[in-house]
N, C-alpha and C. Protein backbone atom coordinates (compact mmCIF):
# COMPACT_ATOMS: atom_id res chain seq x y z
N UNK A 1 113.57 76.67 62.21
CA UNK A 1 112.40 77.43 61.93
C UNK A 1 112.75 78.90 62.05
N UNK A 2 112.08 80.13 61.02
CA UNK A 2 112.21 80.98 61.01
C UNK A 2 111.45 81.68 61.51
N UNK A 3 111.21 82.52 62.47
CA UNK A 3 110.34 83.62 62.92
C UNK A 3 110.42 85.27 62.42
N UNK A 4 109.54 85.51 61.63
CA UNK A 4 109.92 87.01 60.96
C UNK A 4 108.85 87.69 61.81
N UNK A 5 108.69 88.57 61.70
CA UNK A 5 107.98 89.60 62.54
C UNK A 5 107.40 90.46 61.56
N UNK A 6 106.19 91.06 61.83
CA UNK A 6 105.95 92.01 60.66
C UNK A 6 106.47 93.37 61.73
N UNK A 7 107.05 94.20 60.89
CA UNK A 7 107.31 95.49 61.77
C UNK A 7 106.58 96.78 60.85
N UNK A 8 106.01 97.95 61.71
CA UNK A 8 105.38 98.14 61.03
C UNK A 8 105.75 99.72 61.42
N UNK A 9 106.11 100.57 60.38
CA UNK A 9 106.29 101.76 60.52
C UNK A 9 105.21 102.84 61.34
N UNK A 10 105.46 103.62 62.09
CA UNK A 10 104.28 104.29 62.61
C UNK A 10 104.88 106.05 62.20
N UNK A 11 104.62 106.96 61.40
CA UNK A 11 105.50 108.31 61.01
C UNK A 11 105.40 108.82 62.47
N UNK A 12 106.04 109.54 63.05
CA UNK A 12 106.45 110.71 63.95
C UNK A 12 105.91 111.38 64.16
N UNK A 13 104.86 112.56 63.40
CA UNK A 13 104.10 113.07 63.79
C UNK A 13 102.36 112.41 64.29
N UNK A 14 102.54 110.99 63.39
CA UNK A 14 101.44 110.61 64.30
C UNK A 14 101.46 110.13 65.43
N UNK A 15 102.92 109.46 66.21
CA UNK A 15 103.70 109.11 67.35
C UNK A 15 103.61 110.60 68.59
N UNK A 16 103.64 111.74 67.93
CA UNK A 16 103.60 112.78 68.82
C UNK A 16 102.01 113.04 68.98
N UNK A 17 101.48 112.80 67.87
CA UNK A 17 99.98 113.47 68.48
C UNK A 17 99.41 112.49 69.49
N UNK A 18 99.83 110.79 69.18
CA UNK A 18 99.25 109.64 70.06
C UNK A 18 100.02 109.75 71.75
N UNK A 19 101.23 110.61 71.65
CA UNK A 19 101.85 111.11 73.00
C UNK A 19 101.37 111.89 73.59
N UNK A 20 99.96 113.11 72.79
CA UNK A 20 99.86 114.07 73.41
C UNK A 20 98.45 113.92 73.67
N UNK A 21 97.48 112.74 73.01
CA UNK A 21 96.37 112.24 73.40
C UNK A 21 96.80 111.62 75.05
N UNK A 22 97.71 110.98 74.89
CA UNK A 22 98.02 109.79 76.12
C UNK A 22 97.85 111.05 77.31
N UNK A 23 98.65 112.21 76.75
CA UNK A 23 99.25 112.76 78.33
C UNK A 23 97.82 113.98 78.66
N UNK A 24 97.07 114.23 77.72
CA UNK A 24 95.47 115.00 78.10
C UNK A 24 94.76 113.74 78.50
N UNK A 25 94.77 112.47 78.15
CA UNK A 25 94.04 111.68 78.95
C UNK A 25 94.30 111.58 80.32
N UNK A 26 95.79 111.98 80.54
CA UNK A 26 95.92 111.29 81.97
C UNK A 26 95.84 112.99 82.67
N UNK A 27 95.83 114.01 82.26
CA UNK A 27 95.22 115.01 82.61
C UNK A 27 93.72 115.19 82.67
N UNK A 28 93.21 114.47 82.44
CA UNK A 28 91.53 114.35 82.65
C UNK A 28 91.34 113.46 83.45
N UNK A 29 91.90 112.19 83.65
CA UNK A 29 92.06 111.19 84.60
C UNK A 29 92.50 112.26 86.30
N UNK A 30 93.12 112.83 86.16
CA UNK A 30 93.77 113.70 87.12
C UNK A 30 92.61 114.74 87.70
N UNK A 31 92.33 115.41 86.82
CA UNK A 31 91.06 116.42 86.75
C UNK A 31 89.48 115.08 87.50
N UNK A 32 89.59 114.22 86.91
CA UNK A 32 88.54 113.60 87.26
C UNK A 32 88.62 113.41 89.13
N UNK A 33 89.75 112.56 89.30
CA UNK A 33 90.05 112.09 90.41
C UNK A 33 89.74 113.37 91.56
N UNK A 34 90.38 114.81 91.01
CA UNK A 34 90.23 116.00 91.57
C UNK A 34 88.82 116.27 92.01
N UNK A 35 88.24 115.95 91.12
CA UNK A 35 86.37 116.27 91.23
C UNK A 35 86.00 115.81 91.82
N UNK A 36 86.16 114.28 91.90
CA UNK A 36 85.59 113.51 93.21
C UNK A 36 86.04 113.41 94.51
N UNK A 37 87.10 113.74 94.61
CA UNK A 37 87.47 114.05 95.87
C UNK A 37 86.94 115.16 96.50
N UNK A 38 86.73 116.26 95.64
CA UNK A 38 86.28 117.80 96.04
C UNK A 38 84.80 117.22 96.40
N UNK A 39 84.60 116.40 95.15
CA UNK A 39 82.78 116.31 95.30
C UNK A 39 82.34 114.99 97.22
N UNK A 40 83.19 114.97 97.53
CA UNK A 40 83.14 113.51 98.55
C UNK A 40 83.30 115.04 100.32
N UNK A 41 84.64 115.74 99.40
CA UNK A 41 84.66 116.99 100.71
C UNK A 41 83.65 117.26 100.89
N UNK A 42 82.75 117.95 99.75
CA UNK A 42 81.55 118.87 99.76
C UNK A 42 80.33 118.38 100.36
N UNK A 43 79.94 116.90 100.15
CA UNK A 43 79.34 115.98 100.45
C UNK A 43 79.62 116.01 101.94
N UNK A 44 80.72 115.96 102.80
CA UNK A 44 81.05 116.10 104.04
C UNK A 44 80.65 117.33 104.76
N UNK A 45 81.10 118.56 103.68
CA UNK A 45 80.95 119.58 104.17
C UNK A 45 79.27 119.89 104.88
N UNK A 46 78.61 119.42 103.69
CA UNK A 46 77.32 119.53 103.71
C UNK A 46 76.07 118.83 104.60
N UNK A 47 76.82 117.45 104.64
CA UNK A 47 76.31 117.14 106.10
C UNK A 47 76.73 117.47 107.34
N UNK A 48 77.90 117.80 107.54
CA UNK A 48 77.79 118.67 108.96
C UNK A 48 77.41 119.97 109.04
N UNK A 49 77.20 120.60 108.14
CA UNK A 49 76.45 121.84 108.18
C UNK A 49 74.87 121.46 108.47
N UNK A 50 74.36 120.51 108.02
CA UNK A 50 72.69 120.73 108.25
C UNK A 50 72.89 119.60 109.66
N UNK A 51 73.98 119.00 110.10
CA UNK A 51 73.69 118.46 111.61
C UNK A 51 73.94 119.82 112.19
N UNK A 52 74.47 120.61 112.23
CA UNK A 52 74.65 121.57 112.89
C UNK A 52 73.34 122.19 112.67
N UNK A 53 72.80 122.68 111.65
CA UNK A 53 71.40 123.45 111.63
C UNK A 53 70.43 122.92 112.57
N UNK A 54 70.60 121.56 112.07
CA UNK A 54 69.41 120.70 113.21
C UNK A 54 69.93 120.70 114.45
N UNK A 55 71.04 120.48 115.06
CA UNK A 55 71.77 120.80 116.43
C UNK A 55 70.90 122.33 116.67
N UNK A 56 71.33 123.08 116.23
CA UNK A 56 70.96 124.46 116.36
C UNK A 56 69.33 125.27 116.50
N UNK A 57 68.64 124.11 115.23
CA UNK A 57 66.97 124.56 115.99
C UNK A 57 66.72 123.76 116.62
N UNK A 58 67.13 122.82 117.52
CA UNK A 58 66.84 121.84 118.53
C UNK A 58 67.13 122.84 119.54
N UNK A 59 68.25 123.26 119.43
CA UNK A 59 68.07 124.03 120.87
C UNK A 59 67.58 125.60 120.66
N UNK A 60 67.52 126.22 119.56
CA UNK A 60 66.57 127.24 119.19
C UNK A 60 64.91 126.77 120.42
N UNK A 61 64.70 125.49 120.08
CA UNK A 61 63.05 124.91 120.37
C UNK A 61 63.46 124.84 121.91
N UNK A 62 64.65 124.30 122.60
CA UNK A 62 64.41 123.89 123.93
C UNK A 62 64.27 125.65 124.71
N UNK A 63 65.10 126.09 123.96
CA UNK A 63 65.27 127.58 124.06
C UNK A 63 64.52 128.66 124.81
N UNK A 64 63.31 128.68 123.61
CA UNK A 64 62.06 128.85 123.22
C UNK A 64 61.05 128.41 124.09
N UNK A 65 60.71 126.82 124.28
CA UNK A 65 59.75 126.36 125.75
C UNK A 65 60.49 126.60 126.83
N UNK A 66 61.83 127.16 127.23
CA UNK A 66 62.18 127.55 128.25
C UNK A 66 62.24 128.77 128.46
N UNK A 67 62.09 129.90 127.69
CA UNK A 67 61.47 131.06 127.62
C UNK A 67 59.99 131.08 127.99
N UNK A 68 59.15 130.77 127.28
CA UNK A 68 57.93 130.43 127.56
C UNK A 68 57.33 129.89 128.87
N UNK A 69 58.04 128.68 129.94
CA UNK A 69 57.88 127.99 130.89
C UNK A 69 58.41 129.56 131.86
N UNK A 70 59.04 129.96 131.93
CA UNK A 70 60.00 131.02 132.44
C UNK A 70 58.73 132.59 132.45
N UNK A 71 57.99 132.62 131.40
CA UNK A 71 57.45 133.50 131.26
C UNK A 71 55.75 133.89 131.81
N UNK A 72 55.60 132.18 131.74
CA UNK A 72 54.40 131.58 132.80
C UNK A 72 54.56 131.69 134.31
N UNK A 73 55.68 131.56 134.16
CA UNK A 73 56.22 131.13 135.89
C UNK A 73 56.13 132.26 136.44
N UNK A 74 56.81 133.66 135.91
CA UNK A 74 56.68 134.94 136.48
C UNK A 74 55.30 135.43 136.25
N UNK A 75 54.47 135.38 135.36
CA UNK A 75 53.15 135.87 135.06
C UNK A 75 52.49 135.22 136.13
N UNK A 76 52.62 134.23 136.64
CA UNK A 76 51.51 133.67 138.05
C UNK A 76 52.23 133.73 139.45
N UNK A 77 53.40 134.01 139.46
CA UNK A 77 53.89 134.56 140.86
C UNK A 77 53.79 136.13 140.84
N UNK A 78 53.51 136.93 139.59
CA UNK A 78 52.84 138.56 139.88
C UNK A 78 51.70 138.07 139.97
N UNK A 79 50.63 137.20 139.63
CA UNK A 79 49.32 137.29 140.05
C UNK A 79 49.42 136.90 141.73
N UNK A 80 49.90 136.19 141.86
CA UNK A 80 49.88 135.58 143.53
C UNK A 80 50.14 136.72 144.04
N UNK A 81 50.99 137.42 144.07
CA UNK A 81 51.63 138.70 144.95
C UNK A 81 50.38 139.55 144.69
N UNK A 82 49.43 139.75 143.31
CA UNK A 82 48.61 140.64 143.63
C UNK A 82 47.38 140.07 144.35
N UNK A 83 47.17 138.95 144.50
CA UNK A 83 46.18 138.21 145.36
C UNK A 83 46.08 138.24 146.32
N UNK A 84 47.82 138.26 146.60
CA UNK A 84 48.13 138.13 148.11
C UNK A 84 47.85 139.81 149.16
N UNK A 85 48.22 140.64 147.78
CA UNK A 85 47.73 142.25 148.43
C UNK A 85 46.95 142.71 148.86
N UNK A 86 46.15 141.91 148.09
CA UNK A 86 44.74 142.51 147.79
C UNK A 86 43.44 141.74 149.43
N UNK A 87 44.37 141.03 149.53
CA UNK A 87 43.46 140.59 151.14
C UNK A 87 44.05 142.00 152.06
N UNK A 88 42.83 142.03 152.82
CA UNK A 88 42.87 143.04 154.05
C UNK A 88 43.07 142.22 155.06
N UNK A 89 44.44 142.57 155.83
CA UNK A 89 44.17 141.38 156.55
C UNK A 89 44.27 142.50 158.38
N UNK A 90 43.78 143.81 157.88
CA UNK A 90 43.17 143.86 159.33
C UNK A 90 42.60 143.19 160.55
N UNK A 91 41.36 142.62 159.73
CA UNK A 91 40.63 141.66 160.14
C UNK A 91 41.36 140.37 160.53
N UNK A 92 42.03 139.62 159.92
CA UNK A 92 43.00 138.71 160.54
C UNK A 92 43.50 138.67 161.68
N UNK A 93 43.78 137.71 162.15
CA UNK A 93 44.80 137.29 163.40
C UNK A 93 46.20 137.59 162.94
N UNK A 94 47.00 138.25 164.23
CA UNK A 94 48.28 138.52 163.23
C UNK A 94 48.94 137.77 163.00
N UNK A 95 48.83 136.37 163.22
CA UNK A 95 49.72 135.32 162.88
C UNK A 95 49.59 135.41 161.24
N UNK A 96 48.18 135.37 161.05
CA UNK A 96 48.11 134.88 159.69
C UNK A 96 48.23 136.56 158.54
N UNK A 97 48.10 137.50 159.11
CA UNK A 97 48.81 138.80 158.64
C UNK A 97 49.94 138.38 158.48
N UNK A 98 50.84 138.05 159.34
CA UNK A 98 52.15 137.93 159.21
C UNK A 98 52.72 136.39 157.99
N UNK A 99 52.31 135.64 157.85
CA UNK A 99 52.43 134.73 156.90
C UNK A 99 52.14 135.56 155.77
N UNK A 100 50.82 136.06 155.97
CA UNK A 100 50.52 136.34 154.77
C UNK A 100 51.39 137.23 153.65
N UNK A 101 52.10 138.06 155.10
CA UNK A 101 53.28 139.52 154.66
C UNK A 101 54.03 138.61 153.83
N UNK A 102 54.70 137.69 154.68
CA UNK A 102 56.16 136.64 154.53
C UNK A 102 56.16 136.10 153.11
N UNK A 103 54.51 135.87 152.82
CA UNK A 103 54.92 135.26 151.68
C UNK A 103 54.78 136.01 150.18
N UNK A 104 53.90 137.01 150.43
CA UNK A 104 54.48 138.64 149.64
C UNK A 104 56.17 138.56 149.57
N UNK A 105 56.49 138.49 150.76
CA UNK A 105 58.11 139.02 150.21
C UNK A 105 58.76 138.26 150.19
N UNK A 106 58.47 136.53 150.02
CA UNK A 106 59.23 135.71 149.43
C UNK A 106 59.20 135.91 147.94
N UNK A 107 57.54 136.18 146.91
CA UNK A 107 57.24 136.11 145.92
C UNK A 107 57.74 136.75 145.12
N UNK A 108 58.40 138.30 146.25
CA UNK A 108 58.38 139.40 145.47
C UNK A 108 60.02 139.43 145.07
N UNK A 109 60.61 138.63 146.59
CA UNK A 109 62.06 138.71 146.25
C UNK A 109 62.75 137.28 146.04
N UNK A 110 61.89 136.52 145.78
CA UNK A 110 62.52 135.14 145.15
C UNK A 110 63.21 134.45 146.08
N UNK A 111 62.37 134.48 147.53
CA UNK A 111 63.06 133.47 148.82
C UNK A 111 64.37 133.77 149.40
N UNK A 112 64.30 135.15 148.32
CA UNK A 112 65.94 135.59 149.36
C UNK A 112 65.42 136.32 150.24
N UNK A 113 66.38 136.98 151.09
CA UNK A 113 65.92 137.97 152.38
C UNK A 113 65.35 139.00 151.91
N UNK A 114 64.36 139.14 152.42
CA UNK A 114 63.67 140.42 152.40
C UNK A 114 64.21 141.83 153.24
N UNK A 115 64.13 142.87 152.82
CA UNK A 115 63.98 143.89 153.22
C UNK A 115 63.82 143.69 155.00
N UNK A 116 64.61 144.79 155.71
CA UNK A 116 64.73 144.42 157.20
C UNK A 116 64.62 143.42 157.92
């Protein structure tokens, strides 16, 4: 049995242009692969940037009510100290003059030693 083959001429310049399709395809294949990888970084990039934002006004907020708690706290230990002034304590027993001094100048100096 004979087996012939059909063979089939292909010219040269259409052999070079089908070489130079092949090798921009696999330059777009290349380019593609490039994009998604960049696009998968960016994607990364981008969620740790807004965990960080949210990291960041989380403690902006704890911040903030601890400013605030801080700002209460001193606004009613100057009222106490002026409460505490404002008694005459002539009239008193000096025991309770003397508490009363003590705790003026705990208020005033934050339970450290006072003055003499």
């Amino acid at each position: 049995m004979t087996v012939t083959s059909a063979l089939r001429l292909v010219p040269a310049d259409v052999l070079d242009d089908l070489r130079h399709r092949a090798a921009l395809g696999d330059a777009v294949q290349d380019v593609v692969r490039q994009t998604e990888l960049l696009s998968v970084h960016h994607a990364a990039t981008l969620y740790a940037l807004r965990t960080t934002t949210a990291r960041a006004d989380t403690a902006t907020a704890y911040l903030n009510a601890a400013t605030d708690d801080l700002t209460v706290f001193v606004l009613r230990r100057s009222q106490a100290v002026r409460l505490l002034d404002a008694i005459d304590t002539a009239e008193l027993p000096p025991a309770v003059a003397a508490q009363i001094r003590a705790a003026c100048d705990v208020l005033e100096h934050g339970g450290e030693e006072g003055p003499g």
